[in-house]
Protein backbone atom coordinates (compact mmCIF):
# COMPACT_ATOMS: atom_id res chain seq x y z
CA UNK A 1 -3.78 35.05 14.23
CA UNK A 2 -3.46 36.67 11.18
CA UNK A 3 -5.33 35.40 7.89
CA UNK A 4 -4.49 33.73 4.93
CA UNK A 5 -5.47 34.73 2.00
CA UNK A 6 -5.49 32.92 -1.46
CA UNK A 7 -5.58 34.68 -4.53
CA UNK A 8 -5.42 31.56 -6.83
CA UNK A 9 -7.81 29.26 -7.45
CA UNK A 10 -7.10 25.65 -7.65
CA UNK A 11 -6.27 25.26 -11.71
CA UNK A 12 -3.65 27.61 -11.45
CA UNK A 13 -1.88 25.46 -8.41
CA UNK A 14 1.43 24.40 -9.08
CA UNK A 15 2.11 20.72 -8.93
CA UNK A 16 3.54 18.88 -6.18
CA UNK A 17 7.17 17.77 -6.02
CA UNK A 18 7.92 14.86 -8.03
CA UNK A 19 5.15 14.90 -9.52
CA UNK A 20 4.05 14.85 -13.82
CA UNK A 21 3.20 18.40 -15.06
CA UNK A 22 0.69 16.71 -17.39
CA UNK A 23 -2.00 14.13 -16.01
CA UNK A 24 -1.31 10.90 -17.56
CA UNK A 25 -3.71 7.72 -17.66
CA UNK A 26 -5.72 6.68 -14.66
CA UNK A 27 -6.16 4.25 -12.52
CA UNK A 28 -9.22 2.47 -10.92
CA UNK A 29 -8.98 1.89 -6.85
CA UNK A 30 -10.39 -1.57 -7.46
CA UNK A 31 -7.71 -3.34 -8.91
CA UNK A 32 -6.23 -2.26 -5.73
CA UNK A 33 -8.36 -3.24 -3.05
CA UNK A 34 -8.81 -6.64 -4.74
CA UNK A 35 -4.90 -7.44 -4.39
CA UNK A 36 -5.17 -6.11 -1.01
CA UNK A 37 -7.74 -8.01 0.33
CA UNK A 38 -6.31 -11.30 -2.06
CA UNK A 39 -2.86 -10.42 -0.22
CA UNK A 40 -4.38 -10.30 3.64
CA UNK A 41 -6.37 -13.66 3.23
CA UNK A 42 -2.88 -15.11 1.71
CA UNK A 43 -1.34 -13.87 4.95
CA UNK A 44 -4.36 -15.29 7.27
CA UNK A 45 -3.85 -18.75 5.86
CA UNK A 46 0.01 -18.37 6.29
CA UNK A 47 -0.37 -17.04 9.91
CA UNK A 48 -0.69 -20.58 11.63
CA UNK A 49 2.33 -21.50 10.26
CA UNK A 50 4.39 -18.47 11.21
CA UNK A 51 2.96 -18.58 14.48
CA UNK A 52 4.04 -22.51 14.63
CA UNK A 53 7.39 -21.32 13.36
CA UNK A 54 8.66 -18.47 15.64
CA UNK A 55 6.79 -19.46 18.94
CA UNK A 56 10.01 -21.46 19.90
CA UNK A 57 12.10 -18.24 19.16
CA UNK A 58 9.84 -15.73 20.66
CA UNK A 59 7.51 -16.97 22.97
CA UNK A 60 4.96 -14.66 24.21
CA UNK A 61 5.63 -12.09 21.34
CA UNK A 62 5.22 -14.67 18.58
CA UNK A 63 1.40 -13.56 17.26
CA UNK A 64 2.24 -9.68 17.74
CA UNK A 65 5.08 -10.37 16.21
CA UNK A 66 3.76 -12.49 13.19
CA UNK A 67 0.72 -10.31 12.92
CA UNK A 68 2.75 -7.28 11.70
CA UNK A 69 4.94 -8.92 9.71
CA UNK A 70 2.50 -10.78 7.76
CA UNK A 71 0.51 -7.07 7.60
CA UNK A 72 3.33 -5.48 6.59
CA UNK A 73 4.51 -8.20 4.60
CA UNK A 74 0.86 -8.08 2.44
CA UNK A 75 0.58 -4.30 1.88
CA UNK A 76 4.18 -4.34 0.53
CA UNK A 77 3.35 -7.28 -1.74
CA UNK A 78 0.07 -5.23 -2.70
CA UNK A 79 2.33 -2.32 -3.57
CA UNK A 80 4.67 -4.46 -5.80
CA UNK A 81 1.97 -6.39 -7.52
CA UNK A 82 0.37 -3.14 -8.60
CA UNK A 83 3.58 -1.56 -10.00
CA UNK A 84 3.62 -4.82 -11.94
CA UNK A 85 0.15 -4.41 -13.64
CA UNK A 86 0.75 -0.71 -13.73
CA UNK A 87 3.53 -1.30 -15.69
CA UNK A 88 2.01 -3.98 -17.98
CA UNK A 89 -0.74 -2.05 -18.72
CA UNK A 90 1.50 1.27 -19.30
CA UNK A 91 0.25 3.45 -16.93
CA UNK A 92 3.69 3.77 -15.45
């Protein structure tokens, strides 16, 4: 294998597609990981109920089945309730 050589250090990297030239204001991780986890214990209380709900459906597949959509169903809430405060605060 041939090597790969790099003759630019990393402040003169260009950015990456769709992305701002400029940085703008940050963000803390927190705010977050507190929706997230806020979102998953929504979706644990809910879970009964969805399991309750598509058992006669589904039957052996109801709790895979319910687990990943109520998963999926909390990170994409996460996602939109960030945007929200992202946008509220004018980050975005």
């Amino acid at each position: 294998m041939g090597s790969i050589r790099c003759t630019r250090g990393v402040n003169q990297a260009s950015p990456l597609p769709n992305r701002a030239t400029t940085p703008g204001k940050s963000t803390s991780p927190w705010t977050d990981r507190i929706i997230l986890a806020s979102c998953l214990a929504g979706a644990w209380m809910v879970a009964p109920d969805a399991f309750e709900a598509l058992d006669s459906n589904l039957g052996i597949l109801t709790k895979p089945v319910a687990v990943l959509g109520l998963g999926i169903a909390a990170v994409l809430l996460t996602e939109q309730i960030c945007r929200l405060i992202e946008k509220l605060r004018g980050i975005r």
